[in-house]
Protein backbone atom coordinates (compact mmCIF):
# COMPACT_ATOMS: atom_id res chain seq x y z
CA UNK A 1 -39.82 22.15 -284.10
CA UNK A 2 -40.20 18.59 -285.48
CA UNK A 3 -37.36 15.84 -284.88
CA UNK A 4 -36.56 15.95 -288.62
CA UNK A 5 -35.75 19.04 -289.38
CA UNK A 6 -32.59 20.58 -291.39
CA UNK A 7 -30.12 21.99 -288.75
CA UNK A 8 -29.51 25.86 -289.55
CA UNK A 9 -26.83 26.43 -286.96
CA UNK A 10 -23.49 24.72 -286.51
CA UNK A 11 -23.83 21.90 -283.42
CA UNK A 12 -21.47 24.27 -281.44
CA UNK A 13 -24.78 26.86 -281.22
CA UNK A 14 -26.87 24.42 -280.67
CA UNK A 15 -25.13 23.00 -277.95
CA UNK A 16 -24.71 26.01 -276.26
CA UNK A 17 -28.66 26.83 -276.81
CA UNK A 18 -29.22 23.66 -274.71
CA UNK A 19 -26.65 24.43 -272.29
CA UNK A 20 -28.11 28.13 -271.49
CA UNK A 21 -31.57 26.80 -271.19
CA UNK A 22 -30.70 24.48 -268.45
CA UNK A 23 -28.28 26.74 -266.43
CA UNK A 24 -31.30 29.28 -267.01
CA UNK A 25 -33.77 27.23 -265.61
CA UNK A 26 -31.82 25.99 -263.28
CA UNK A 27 -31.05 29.57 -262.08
CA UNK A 28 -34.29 30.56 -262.71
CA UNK A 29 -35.57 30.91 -259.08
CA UNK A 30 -33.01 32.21 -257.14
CA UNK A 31 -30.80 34.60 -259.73
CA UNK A 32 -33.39 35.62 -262.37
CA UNK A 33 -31.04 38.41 -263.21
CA UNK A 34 -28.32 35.60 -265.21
CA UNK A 35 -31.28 33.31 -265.48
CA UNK A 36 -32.91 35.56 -267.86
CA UNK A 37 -30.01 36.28 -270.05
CA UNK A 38 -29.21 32.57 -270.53
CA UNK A 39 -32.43 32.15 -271.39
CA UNK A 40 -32.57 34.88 -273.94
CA UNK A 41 -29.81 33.63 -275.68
CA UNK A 42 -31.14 30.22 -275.51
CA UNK A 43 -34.75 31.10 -277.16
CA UNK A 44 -32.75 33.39 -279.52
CA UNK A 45 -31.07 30.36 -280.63
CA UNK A 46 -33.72 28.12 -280.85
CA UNK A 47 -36.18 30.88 -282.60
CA UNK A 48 -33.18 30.54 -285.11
CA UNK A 49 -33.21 26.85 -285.50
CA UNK A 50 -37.28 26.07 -285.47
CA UNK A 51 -39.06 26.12 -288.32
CA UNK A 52 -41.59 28.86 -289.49
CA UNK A 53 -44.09 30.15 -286.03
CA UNK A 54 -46.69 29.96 -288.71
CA UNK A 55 -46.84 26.16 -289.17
CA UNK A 56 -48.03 26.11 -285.87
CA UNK A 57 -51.75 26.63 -285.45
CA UNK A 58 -51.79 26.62 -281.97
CA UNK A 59 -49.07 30.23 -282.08
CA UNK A 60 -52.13 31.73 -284.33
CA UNK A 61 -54.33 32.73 -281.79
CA UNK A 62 -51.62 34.21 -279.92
CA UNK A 63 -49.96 36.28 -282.90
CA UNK A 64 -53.83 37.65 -283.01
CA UNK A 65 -53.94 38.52 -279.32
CA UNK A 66 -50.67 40.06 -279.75
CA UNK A 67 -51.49 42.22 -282.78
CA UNK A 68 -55.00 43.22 -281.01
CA UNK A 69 -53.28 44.32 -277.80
CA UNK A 70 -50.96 46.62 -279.86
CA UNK A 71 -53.92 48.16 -281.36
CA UNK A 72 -55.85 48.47 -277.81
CA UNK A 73 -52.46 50.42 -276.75
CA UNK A 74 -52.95 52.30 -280.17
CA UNK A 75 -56.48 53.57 -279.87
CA UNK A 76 -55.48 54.40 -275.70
CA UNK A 77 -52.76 56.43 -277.10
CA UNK A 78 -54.38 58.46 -280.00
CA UNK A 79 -57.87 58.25 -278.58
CA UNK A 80 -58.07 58.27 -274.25
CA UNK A 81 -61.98 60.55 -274.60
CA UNK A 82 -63.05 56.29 -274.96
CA UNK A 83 -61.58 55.77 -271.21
CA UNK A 84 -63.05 57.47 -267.89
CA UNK A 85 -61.39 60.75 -266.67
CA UNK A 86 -59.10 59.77 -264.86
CA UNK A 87 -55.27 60.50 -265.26
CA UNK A 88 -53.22 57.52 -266.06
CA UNK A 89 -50.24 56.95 -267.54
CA UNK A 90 -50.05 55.62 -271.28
CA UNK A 91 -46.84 54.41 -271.36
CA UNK A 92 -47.95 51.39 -268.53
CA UNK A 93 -49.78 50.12 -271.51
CA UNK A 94 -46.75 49.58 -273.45
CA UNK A 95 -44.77 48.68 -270.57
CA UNK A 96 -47.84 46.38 -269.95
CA UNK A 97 -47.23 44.39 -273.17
CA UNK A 98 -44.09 42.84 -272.33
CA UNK A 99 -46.08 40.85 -269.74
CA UNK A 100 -47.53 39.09 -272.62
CA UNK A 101 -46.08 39.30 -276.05
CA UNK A 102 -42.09 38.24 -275.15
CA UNK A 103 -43.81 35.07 -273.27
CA UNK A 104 -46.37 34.27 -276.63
CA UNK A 105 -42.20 34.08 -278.23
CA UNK A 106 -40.82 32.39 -275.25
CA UNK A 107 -43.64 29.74 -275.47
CA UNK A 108 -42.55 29.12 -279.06
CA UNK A 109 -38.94 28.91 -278.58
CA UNK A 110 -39.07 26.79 -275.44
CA UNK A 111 -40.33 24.11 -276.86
CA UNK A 112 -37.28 23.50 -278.51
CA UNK A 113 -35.67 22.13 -275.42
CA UNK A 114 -38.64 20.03 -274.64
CA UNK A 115 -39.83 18.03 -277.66
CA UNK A 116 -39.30 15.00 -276.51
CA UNK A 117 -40.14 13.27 -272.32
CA UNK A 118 -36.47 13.17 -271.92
CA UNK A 119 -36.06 16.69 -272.08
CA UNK A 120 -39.10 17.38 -269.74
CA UNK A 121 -37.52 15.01 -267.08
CA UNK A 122 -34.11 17.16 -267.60
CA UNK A 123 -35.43 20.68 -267.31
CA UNK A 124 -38.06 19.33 -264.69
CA UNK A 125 -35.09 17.86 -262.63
CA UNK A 126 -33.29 21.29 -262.96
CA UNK A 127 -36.31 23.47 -261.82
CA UNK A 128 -36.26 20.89 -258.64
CA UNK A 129 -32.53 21.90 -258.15
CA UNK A 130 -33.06 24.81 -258.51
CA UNK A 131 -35.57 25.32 -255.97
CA UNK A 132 -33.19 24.13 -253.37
CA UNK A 133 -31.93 27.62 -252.85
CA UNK A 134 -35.56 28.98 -252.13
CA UNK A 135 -36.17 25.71 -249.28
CA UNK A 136 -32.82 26.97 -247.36
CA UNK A 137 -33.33 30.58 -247.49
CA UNK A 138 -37.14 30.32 -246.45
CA UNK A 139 -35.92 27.70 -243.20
CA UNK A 140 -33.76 30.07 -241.98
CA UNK A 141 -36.03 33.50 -242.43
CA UNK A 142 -38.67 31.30 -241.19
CA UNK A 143 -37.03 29.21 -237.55
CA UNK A 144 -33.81 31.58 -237.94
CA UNK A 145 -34.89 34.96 -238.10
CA UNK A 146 -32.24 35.68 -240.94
CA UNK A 147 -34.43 38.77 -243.19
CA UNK A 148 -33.00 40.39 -245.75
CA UNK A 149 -32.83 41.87 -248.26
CA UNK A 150 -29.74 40.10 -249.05
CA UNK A 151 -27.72 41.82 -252.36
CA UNK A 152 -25.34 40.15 -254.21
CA UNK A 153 -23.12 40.79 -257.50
CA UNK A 154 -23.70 44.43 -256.95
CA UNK A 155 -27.73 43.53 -256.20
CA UNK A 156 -27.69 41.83 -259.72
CA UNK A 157 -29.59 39.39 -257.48
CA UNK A 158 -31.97 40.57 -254.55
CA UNK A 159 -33.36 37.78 -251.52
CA UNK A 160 -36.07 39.61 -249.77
CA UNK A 161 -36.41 37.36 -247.17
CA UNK A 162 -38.97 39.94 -245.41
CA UNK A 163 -39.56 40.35 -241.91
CA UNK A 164 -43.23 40.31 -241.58
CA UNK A 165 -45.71 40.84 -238.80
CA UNK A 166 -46.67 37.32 -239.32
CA UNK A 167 -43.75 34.71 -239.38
CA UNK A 168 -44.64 33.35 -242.56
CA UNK A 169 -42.27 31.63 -245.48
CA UNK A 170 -41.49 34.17 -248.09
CA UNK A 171 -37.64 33.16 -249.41
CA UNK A 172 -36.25 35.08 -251.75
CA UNK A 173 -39.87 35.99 -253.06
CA UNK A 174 -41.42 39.33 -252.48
CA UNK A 175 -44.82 37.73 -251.27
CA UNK A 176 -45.81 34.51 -249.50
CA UNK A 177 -48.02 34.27 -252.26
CA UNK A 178 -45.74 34.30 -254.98
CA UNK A 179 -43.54 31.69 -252.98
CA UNK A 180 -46.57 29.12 -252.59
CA UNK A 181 -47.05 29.79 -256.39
CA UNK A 182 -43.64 28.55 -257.31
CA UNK A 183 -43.68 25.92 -254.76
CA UNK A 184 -46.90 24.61 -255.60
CA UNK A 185 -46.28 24.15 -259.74
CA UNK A 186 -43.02 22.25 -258.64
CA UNK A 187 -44.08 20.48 -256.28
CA UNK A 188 -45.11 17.73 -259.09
CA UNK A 189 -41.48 17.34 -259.85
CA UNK A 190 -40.25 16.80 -257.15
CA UNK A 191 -42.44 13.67 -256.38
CA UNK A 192 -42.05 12.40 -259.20
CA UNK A 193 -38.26 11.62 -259.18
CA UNK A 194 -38.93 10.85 -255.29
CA UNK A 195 -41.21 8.08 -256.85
CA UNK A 196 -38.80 7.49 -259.95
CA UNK A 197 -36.79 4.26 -259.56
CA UNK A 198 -33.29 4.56 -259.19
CA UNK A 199 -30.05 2.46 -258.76
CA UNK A 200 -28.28 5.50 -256.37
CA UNK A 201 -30.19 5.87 -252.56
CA UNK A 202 -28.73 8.87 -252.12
CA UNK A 203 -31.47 10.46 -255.24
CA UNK A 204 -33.89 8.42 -253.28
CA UNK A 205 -33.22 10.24 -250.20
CA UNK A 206 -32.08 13.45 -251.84
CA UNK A 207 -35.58 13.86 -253.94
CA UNK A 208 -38.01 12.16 -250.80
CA UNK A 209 -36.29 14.93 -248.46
CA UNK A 210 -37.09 17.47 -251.45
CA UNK A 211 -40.63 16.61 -251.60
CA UNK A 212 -41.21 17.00 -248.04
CA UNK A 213 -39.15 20.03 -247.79
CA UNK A 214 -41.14 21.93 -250.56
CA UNK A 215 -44.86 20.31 -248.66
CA UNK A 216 -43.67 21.73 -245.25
CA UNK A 217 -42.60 25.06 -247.08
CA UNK A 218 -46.05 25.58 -248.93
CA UNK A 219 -47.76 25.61 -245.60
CA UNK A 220 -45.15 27.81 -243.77
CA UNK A 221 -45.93 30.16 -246.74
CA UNK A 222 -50.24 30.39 -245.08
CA UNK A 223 -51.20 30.87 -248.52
CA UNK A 224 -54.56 29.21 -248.28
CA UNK A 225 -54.53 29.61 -252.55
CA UNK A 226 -51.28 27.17 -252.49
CA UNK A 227 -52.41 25.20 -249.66
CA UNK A 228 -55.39 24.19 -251.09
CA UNK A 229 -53.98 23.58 -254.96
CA UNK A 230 -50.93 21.67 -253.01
CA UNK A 231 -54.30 19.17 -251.87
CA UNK A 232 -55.51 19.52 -255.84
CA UNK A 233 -52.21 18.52 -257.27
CA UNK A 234 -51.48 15.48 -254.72
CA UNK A 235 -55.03 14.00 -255.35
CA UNK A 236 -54.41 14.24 -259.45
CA UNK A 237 -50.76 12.49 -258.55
CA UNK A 238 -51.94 9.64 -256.47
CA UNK A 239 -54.82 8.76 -259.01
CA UNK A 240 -58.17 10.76 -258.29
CA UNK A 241 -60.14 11.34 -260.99
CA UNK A 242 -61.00 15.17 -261.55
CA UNK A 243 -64.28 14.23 -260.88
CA UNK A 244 -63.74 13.02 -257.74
CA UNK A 245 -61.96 16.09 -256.19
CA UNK A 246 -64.56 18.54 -257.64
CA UNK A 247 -67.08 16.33 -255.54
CA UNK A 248 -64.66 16.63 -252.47
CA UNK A 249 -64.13 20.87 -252.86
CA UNK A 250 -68.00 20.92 -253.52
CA UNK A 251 -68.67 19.14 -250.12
CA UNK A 252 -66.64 21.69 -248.75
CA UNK A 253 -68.16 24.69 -250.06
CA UNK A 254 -71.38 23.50 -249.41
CA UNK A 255 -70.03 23.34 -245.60
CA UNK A 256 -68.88 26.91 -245.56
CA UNK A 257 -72.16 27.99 -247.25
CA UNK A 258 -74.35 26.19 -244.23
CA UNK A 259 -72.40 28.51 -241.91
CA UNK A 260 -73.64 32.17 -243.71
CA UNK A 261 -77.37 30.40 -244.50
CA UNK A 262 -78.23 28.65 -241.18
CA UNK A 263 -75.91 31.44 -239.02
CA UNK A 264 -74.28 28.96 -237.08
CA UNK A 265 -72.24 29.99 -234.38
CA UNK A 266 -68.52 31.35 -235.13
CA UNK A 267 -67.88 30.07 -231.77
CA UNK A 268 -69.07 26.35 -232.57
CA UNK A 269 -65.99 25.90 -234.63
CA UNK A 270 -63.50 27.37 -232.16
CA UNK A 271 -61.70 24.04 -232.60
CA UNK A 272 -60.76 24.19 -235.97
CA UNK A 273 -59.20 27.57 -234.93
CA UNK A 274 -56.43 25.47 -232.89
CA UNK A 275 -55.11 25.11 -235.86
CA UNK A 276 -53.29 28.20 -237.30
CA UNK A 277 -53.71 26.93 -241.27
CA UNK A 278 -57.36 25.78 -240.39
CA UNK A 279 -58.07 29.61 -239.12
CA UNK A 280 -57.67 30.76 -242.46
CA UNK A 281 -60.11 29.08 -243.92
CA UNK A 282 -63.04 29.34 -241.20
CA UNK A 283 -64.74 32.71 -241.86
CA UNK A 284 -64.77 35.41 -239.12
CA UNK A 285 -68.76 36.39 -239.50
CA UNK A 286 -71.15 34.01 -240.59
CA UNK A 287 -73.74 36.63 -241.70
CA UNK A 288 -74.73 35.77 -245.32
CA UNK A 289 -74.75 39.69 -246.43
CA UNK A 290 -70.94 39.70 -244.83
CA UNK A 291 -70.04 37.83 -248.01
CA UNK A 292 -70.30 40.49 -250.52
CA UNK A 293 -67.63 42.68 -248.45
CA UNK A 294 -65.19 40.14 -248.52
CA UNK A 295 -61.90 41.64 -250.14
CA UNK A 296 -61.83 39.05 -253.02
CA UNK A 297 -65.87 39.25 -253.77
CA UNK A 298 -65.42 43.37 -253.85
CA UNK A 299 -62.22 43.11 -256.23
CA UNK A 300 -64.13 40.93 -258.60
CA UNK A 301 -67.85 42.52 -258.58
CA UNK A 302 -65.82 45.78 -259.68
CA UNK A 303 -63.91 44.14 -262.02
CA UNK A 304 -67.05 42.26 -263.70
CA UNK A 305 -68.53 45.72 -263.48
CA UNK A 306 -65.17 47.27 -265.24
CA UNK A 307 -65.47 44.69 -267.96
CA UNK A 308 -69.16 45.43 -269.27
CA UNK A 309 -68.41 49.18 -268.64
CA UNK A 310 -65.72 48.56 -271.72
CA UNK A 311 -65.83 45.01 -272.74
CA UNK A 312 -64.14 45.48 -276.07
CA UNK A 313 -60.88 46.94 -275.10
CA UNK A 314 -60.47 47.20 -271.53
CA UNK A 315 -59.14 49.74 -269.03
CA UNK A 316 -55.42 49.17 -269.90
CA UNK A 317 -52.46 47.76 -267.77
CA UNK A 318 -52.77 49.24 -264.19
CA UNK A 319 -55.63 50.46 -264.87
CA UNK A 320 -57.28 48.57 -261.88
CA UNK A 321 -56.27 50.10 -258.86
CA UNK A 322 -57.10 53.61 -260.22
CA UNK A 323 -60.79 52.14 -261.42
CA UNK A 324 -60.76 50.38 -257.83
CA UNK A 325 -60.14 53.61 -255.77
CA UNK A 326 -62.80 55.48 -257.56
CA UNK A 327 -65.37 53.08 -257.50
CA UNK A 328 -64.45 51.77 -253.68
CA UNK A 329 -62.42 54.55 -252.24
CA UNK A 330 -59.88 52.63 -249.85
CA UNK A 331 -58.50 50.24 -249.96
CA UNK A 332 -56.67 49.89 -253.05
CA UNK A 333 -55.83 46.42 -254.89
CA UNK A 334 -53.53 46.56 -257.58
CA UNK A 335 -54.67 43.74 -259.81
CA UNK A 336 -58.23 41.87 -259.96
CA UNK A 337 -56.81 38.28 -258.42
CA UNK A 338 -58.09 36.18 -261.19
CA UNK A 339 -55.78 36.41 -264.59
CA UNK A 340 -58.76 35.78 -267.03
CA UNK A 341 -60.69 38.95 -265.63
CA UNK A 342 -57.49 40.82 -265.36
CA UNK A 343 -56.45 40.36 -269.27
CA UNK A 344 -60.42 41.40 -269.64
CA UNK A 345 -60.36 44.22 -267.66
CA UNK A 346 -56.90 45.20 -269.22
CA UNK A 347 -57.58 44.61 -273.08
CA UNK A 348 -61.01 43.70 -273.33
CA UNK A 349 -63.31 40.30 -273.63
CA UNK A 350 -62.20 39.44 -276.89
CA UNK A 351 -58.60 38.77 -276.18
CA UNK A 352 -59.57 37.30 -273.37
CA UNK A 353 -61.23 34.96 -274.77
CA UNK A 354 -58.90 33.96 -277.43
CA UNK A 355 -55.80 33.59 -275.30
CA UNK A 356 -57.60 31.22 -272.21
CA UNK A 357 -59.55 29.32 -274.77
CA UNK A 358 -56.62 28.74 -276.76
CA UNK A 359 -54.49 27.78 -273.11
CA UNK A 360 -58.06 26.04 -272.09
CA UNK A 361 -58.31 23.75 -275.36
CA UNK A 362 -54.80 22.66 -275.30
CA UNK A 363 -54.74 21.09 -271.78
CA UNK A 364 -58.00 19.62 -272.98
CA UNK A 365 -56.25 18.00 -275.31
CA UNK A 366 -53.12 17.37 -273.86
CA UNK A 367 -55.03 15.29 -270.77
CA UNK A 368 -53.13 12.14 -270.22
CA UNK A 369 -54.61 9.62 -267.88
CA UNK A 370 -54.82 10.20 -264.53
CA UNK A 371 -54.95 6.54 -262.94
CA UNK A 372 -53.09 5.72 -260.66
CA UNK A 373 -51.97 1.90 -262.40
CA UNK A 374 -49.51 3.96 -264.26
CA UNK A 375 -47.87 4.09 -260.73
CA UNK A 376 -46.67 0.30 -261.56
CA UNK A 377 -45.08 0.96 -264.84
CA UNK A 378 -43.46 4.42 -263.79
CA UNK A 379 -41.26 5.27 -266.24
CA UNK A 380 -40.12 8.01 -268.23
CA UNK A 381 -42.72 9.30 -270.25
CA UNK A 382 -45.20 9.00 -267.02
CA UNK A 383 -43.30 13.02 -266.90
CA UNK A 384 -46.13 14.12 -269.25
CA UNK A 385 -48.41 13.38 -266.48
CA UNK A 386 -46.92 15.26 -263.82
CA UNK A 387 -46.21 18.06 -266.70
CA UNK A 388 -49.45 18.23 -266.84
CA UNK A 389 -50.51 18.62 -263.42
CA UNK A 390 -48.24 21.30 -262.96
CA UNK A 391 -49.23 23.29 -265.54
CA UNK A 392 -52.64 22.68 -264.34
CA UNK A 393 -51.91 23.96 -260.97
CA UNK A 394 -50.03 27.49 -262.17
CA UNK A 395 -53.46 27.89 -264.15
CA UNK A 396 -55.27 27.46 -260.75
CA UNK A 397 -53.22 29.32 -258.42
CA UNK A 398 -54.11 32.32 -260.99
CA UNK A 399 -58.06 31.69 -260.54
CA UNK A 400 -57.99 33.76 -257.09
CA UNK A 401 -54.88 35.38 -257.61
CA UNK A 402 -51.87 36.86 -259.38
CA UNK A 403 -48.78 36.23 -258.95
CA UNK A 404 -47.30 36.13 -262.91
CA UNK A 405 -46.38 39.70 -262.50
CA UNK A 406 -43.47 38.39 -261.01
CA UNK A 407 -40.76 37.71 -263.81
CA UNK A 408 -39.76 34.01 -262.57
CA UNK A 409 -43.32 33.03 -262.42
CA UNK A 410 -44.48 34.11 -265.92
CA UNK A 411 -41.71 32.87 -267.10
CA UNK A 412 -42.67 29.48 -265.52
CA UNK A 413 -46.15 29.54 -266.54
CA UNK A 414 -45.36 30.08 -270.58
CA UNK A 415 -42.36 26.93 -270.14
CA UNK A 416 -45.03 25.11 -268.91
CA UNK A 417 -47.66 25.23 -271.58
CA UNK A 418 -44.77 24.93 -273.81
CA UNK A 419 -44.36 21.58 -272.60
CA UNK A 420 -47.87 20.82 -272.70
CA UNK A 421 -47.71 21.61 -276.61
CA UNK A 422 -45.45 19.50 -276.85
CA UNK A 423 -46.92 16.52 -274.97
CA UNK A 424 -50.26 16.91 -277.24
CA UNK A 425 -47.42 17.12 -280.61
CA UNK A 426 -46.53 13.97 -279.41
CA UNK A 427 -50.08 12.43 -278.62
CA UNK A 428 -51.10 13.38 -282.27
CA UNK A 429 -48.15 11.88 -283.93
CA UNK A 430 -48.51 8.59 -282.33
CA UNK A 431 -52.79 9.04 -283.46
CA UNK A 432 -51.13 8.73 -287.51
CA UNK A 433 -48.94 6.63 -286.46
CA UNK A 434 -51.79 4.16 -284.84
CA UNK A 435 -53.89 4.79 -287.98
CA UNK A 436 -51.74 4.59 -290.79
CA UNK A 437 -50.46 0.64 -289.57
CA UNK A 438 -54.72 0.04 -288.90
């Protein structure tokens, strides 16, 4: 992985390792059929190329999570008396693993094709292309009426473009929520070549046109999760301090929470309900004991409850909505909308823990600064901020949902953090640097 390596392949492979990467993030959105294959032949080559996964502490803790979900699967298989009666399928836990333990490779390999802020900028400037396709084809489901599914290359590639009851901004994502979740993470890019300086106006206007496309687009999608992480991710950009945004979200809260305490009228805040985005956000009852029936509060109390009911190695992958239905009766929810509980309910606390602390301690520290005087000197390696922020956001988005089910997403998520290791590679190599001239 480091700069000075000993090349193992010929510069022809090489070349064409780079090459698939960025066709295959650049195709990554709208054709994740091709996307996927240039990017397997892209990690293949740069698995080839890197030097030994073990060298690398921070792939430890995943090589354990991946050996001790194997052996969850293992004891499921040879052993179900452990689990609750219920009929379920085995072979979903298997089928559940390649959720996890291709991206733990694909978040080794990737960095590869990111080591340095030069690279970020290139595959960040390709994930902005390619979101261009998603902007068109959610305008015209969304003032056009054009739903799909559209096939293509004998449906190779599938646009869902749904019609649903709601006119909302879905593209060719199955879910507005899994739209706002791609939006969202790039939105970061996107602003940050609008703000990049530039000889050529038409980047200026191309990327400032971009920026405002993919903002308008995350609140067509009335995914109150992206909406409010769109908010998160422009505060971080312009210069807020974390601090200062927690403060903000806490004001709020403490807003909401006056309306189930002191009752106060629904009806009093009829004029925030002009406002079709504002709706979603205003609660429909204000009686305190309403809370607890809310869809998201009954997913995760059953989930929590899930988790000390086998805290050591879970329920298995789709386990929930069976555990859900017996425990709730209907409706059904097919995942627990917060990724740490759901790889806790799935394969028990102790993963769990190991993966998000592992995630957890690298953005720690992989934090750049967050000023906003950087905004004066922008240049290239201000990427590792917005890097950052992105990666922050995909991590958020998954606190009250899940969307990494989706291939294109995961996928997303794992190039990410991949990125982040390699911002924090960097940080510490300029540390010896600093102390071996002091």
């Amino acid at each position: 992985m480091h700069a000075t390596q000993k090349k193992k392949l010929p510069d022809l492979f090489l070349k064409i390792g780079k090459i698939c990467f960025s066709l295959g993030i650049l195709l990554l959105p709208a054709a994740f059929f091709y996307s996927s294959i240039l990017l397997l032949i892209a990690f293949i080559i740069a698995n080839i190329e890197s030097t030994n996964i073990l060298r690398d502490k921070w792939n430890l803790p995943l090589i354990i999570c991946s050996i001790l979900m194997i052996i969850v699967c293992l004891i499921s298989n040879f052993n179900p008396s452990i689990y609750l009666d219920f009929k379920s399928d085995n072979n979903l836990n298997w089928i559940g693993l390649l959720n996890w333990i291709p991206m733990f490779w694909v978040f080794w390999c990737a960095q590869y094709y990111l080591k340095n802020p030069d690279e970020r900028i290139k595959c960040a400037f390709y994930l902005v292309l390619g979101t261009i396709p998603i902007l068109i084809s959610g305008f015209c489901q969304y003032y056009f009426n054009w739903y799909g599914p559209f096939k293509f290359f004998n449906e190779t590639i599938i646009w869902y473009q749904r019609e649903i009851q709601f006119q909302v901004f879905t593209g060719p994502f199955n879910n507005p929520n899994y739209a706002g979740t791609w939006l969202t993470s790039i939105f970061p890019f996107s602003f940050f070549f609008f703000l990049k300086k530039t000889k050529f106006k038409f980047k200026k206007i191309f990327f400032s046109l971009s920026s405002l496309a993919t903002v308008l687009a995350i609140f067509l999608t009335n995914s109150r999760n992206a909406i409010t992480n769109l908010t998160i991710a422009f505060s971080l950009l312009i210069g807020l301090s974390i601090k200062t945004i927690f403060l903000i979200y806490l004001i709020f809260l403490a807003f909401i929470s006056l309306i189930f305490f002191l009752e106060i009228p629904i009806g009093s805040l009829a004029f925030l309900r002009e406002n079709k985005i504002l709706t979603s956000f205003v609660p429909d009852k204000n009686n305190f004991n309403d809370i607890f029936s809310f869809p998201r509060i009954r997913i995760w109390k059953t989930t929590i409850s899930n988790i000390f009911s086998n805290p050591f190695l879970g329920w298995g992958a789709s386990s929930f909505s069976i555990l859900y239905l017996l425990k709730n009766g209907k409706p059904t929810y097919q995942h627990t909308h917060n990724l740490i509980l759901e790889i806790a309910n799935n394969y028990g606390v102790i993963i769990c823990l190991i993966l998000f602390t592992t995630i957890f301690l690298l953005m720690h520290k992989s934090k750049p600064i967050l000023s906003n005087k950087e905004f004066y000197n922008l240049d290239n390696k201000l990427i590792n901020k917005f890097w950052w922020v992105s990666t922050l956001i995909i991590l958020m988005m998954h606190l009250t949902d899940i969307t990494y089910y989706d291939g294109r997403i995961s996928l997303l998520f794992w190039i990410l953090i991949a990125g982040v290791r390699c911002i924090l590679r960097e940080k510490n190599n300029k540390l010896i640097i600093k102390k071996s001239y002091s």
